[in-house]
Protein backbone atom coordinates (compact mmCIF):
# COMPACT_ATOMS: atom_id res chain seq x y z
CA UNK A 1 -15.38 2.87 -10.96
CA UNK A 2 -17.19 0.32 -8.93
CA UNK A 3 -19.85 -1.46 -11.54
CA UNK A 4 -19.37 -4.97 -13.01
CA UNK A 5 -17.90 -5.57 -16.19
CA UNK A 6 -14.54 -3.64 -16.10
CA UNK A 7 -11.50 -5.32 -17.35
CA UNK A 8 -8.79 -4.99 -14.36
CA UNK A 9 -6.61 -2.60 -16.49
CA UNK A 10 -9.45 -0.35 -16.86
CA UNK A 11 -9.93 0.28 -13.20
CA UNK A 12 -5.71 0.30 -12.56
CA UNK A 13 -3.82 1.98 -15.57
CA UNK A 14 -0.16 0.68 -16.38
CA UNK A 15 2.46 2.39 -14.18
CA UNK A 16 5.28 0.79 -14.92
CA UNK A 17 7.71 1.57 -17.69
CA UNK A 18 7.58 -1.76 -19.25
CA UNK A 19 3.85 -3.15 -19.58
CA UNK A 20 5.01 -6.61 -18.64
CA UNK A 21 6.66 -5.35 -15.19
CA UNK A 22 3.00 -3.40 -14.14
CA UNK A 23 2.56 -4.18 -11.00
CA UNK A 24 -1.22 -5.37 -11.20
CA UNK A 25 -0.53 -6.92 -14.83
CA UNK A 26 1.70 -9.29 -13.06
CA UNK A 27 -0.16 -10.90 -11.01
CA UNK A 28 -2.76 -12.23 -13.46
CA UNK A 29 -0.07 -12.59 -16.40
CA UNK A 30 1.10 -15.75 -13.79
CA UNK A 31 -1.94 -17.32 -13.22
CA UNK A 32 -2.37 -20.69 -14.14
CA UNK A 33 -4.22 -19.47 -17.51
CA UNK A 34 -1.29 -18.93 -19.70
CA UNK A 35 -3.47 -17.95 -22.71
CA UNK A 36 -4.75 -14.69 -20.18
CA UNK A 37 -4.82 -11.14 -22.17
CA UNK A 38 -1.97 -9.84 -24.04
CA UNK A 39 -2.84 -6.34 -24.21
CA UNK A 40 -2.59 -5.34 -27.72
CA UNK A 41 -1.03 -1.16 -28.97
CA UNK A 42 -4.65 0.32 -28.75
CA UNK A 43 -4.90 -0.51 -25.27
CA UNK A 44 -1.70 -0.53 -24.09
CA UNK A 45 -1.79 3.71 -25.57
CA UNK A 46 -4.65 4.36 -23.87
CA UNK A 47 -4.08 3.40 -20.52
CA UNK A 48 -0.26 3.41 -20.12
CA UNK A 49 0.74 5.41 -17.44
CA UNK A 50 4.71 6.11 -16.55
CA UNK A 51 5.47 5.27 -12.72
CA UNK A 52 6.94 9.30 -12.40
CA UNK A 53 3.72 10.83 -14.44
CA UNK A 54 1.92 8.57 -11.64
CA UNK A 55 3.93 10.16 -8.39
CA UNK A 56 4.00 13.42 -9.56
CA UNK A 57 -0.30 13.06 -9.44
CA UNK A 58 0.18 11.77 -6.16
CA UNK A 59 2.51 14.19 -4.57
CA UNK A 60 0.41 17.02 -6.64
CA UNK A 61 -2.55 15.98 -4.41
CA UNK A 62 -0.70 15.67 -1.36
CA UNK A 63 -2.93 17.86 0.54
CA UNK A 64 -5.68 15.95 -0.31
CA UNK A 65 -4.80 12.85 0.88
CA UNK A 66 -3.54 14.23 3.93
CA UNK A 67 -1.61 11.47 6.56
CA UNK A 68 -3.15 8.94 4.06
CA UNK A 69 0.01 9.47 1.41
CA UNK A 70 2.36 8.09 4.07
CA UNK A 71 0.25 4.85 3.56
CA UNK A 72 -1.68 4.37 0.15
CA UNK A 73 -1.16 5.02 -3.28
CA UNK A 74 2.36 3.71 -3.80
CA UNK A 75 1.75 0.54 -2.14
CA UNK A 76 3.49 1.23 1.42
CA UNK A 77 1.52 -1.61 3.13
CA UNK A 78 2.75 -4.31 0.73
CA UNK A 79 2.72 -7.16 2.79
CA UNK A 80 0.76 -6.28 5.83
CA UNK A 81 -2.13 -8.07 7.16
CA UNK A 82 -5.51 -6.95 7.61
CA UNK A 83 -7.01 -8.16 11.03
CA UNK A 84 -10.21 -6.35 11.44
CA UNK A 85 -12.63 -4.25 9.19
CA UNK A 86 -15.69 -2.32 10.66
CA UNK A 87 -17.87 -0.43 8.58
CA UNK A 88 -19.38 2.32 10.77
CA UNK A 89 -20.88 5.60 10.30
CA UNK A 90 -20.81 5.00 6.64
CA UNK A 91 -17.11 4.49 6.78
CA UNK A 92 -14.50 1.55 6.35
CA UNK A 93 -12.11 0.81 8.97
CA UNK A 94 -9.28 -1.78 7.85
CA UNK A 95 -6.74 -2.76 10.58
CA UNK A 96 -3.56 -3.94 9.43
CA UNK A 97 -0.48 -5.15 10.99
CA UNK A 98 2.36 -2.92 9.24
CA UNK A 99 4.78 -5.10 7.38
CA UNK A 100 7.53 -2.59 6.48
CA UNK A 101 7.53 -1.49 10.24
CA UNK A 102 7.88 -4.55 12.06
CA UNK A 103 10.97 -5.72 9.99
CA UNK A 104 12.42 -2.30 10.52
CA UNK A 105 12.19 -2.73 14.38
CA UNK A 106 13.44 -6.47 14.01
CA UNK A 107 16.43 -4.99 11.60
CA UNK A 108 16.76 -2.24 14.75
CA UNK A 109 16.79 -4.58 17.54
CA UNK A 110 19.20 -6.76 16.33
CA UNK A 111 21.64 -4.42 14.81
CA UNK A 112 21.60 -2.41 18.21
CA UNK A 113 21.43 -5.48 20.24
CA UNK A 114 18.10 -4.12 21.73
CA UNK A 115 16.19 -6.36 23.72
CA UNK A 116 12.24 -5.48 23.96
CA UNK A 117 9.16 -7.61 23.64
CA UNK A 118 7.35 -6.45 20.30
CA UNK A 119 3.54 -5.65 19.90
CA UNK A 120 1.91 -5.48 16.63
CA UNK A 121 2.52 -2.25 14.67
CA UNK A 122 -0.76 -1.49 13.92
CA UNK A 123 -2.05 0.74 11.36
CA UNK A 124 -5.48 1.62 10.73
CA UNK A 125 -6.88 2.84 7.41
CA UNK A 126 -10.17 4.80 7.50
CA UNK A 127 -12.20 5.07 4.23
CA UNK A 128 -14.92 8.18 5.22
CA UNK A 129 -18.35 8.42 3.70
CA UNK A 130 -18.42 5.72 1.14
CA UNK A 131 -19.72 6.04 -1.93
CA UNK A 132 -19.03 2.85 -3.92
CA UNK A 133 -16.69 -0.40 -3.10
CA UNK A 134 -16.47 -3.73 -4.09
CA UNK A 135 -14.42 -6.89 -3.80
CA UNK A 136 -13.49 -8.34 -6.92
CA UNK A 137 -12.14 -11.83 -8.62
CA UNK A 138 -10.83 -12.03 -12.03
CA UNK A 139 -12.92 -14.61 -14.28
CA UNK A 140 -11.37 -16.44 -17.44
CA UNK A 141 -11.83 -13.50 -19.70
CA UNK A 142 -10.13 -11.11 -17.06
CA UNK A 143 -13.29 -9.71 -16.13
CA UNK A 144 -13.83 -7.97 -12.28
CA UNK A 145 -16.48 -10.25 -10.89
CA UNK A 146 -18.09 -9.33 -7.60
CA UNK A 147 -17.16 -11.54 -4.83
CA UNK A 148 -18.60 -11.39 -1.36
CA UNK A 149 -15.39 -13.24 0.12
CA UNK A 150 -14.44 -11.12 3.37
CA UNK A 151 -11.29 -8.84 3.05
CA UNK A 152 -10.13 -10.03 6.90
CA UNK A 153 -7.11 -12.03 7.03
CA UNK A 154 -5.92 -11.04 3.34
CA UNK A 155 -2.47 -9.60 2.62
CA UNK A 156 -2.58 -6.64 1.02
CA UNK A 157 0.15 -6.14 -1.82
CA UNK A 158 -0.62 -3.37 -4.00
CA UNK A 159 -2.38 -0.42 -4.46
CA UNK A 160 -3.25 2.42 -6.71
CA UNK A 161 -4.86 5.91 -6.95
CA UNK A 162 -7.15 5.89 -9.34
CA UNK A 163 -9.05 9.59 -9.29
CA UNK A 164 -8.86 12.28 -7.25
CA UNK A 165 -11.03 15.54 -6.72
CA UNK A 166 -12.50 17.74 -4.05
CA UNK A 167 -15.02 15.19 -3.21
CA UNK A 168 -14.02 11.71 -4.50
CA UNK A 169 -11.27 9.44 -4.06
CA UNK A 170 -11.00 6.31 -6.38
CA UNK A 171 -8.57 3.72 -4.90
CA UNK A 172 -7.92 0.05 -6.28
CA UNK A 173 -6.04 -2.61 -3.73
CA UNK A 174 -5.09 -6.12 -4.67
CA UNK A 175 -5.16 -8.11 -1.90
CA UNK A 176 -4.08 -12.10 -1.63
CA UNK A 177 -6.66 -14.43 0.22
CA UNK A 178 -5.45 -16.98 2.89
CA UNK A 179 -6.07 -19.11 -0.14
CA UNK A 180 -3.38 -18.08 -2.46
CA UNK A 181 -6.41 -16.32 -4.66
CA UNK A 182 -5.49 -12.65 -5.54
CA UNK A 183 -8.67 -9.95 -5.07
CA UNK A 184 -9.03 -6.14 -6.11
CA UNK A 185 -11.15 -4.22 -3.36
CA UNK A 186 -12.34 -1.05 -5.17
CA UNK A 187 -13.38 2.08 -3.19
CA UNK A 188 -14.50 5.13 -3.59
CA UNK A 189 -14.95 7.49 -0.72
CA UNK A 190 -14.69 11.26 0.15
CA UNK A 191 -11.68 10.85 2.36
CA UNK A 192 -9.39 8.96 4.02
CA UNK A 193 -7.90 9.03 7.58
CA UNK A 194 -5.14 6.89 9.19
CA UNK A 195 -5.04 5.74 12.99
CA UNK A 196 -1.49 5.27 13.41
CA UNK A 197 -1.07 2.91 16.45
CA UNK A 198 2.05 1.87 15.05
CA UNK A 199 4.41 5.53 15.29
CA UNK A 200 2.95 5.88 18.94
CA UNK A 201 4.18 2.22 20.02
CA UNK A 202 7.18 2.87 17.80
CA UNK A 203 8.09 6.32 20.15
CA UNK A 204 7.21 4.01 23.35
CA UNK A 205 9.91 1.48 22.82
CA UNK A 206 12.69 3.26 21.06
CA UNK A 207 12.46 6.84 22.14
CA UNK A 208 15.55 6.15 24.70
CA UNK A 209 17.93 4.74 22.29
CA UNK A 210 17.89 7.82 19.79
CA UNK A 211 16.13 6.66 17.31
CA UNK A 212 12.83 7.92 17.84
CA UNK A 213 12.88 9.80 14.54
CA UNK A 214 14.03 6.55 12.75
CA UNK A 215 10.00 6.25 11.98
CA UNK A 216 9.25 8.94 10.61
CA UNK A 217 12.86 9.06 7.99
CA UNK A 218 11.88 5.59 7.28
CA UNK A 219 8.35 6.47 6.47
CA UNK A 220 9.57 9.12 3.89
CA UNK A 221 11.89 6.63 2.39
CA UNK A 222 9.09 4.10 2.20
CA UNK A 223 7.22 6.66 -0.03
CA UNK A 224 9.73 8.10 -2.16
CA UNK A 225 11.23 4.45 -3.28
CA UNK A 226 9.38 0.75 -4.22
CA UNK A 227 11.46 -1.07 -1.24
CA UNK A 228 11.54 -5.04 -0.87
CA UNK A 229 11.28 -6.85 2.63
CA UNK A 230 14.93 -7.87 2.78
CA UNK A 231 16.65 -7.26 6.27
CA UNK A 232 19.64 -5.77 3.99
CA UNK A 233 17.80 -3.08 3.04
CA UNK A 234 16.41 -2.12 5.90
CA UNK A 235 20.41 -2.18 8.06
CA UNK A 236 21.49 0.13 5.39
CA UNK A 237 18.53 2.60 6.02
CA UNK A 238 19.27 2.44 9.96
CA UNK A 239 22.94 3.33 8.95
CA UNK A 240 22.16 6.05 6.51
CA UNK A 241 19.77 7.53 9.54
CA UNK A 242 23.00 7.21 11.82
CA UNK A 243 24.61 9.09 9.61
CA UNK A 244 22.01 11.64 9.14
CA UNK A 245 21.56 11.79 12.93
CA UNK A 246 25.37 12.61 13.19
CA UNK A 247 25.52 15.43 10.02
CA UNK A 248 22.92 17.30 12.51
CA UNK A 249 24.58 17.12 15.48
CA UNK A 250 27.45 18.96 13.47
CA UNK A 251 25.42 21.68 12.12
């Protein structure tokens, strides 16, 4: 999965039902290279997956993945910044601030009228025994190109599955540089872990005003449905919680 010379499409199959709305295919079909690849029937055949043939995988190999599937695979951390990496024991440790999280406790505080000082929801991703990774640029002819450019202070917008089995877990991430220029990490590892910082400092500052559960219903939301980072969206999931909260208290 990891070697040179694999066209990006190769290493991240189509999920979306319209080949010009992939999610990866969209960020190099805007580059400044208008002439980039067109990917003709033969290709677009053979590695066109549909978005629910790709989360039914996922959810199939739920126990697999473990806490991980409330993070990866369905891009969760879309906007989220990675602050640290630490490779240790022969495993990867990304730190991210969780985007998703920290507009859902802004959205909180100010539809409650809260009034708390915020810490960084922090998340950390643990890739365990590695066995391949890379970080990768596009070239002219859409080529991966190794790049030693650091993965700190990127953004991290998309991700993807690529294999699973009892000992291996492919994973592509596209990740956007502090210089505008888009990257795809490729890992692949035996498992992965989560350190989430984030739900314990989330129980610590909202436990007293009933929404304590908020976190995890929004977390299941987050993987069931693509969700954008508009404040809208994220009142109307505090209301529809309200409104769960309430159906149980009449049960």
């Amino acid at each position: 999965m990891c070697e040179e010379k694999l066209k990006l499409y190769e290493v991240a199959p189509l999920l979306s039902p319209s080949i010009y709305e992939t999610i990866f295919y969209n960020q190099y079909q805007g580059r400044s290279d208008k002439n980039s690849i067109i990917l003709d029937d033969k290709i677009f055949n053979k590695f066109y997956i549909e978005e629910n043939i790709y989360r039914n995988f996922l959810f199939s190999n739920s126990n697999r993945l473990k806490n991980a599937f409330n993070y990866i695979g369905l891009s969760q951390m879309y906007g989220s910044l990675i602050t640290h990496t630490e490779i240790k024991d022969n495993s990867l440790y990304v730190t991210l601030v969780d985007a998703s999280i920290d507009i859902l406790a802004k959205s909180l505080m100010s539809y409650k009228d809260i009034k708390v000082d915020l810490e960084p929801f922090v998340v950390t991703i643990i890739f365990e025994n590695i066995l391949k990774y890379s970080n990768n640029i596009l070239d002219e002819n859409e080529l991966l190109i190794r790049t030693t450019d650091t993965i700190e202070n990127s953004i991290y917008t998309q991700d993807q599955v690529i294999y699973i089995d009892d000992k291996n877990i492919d994973i592509a991430i596209s990740l956007q540089s502090k210089d505008n220029i888009i990257n795809y990490f490729l890992i692949s590892v035996e498992n992965i872990n989560i350190i989430d910082n984030a739900r314990d400092l989330w129980m610590k500052i909202f436990c007293e005003d009933n929404f304590a559960m908020l976190y995890d219903y929004f977390i299941n939301i987050r993987k069931s449905s693509r969700l954008n980072l508009e404040d809208n969206i994220y009142i109307s999931i505090i209301k529809d919680y309200e409104k769960f909260m309430n159906d149980l208290d009449f049960l």
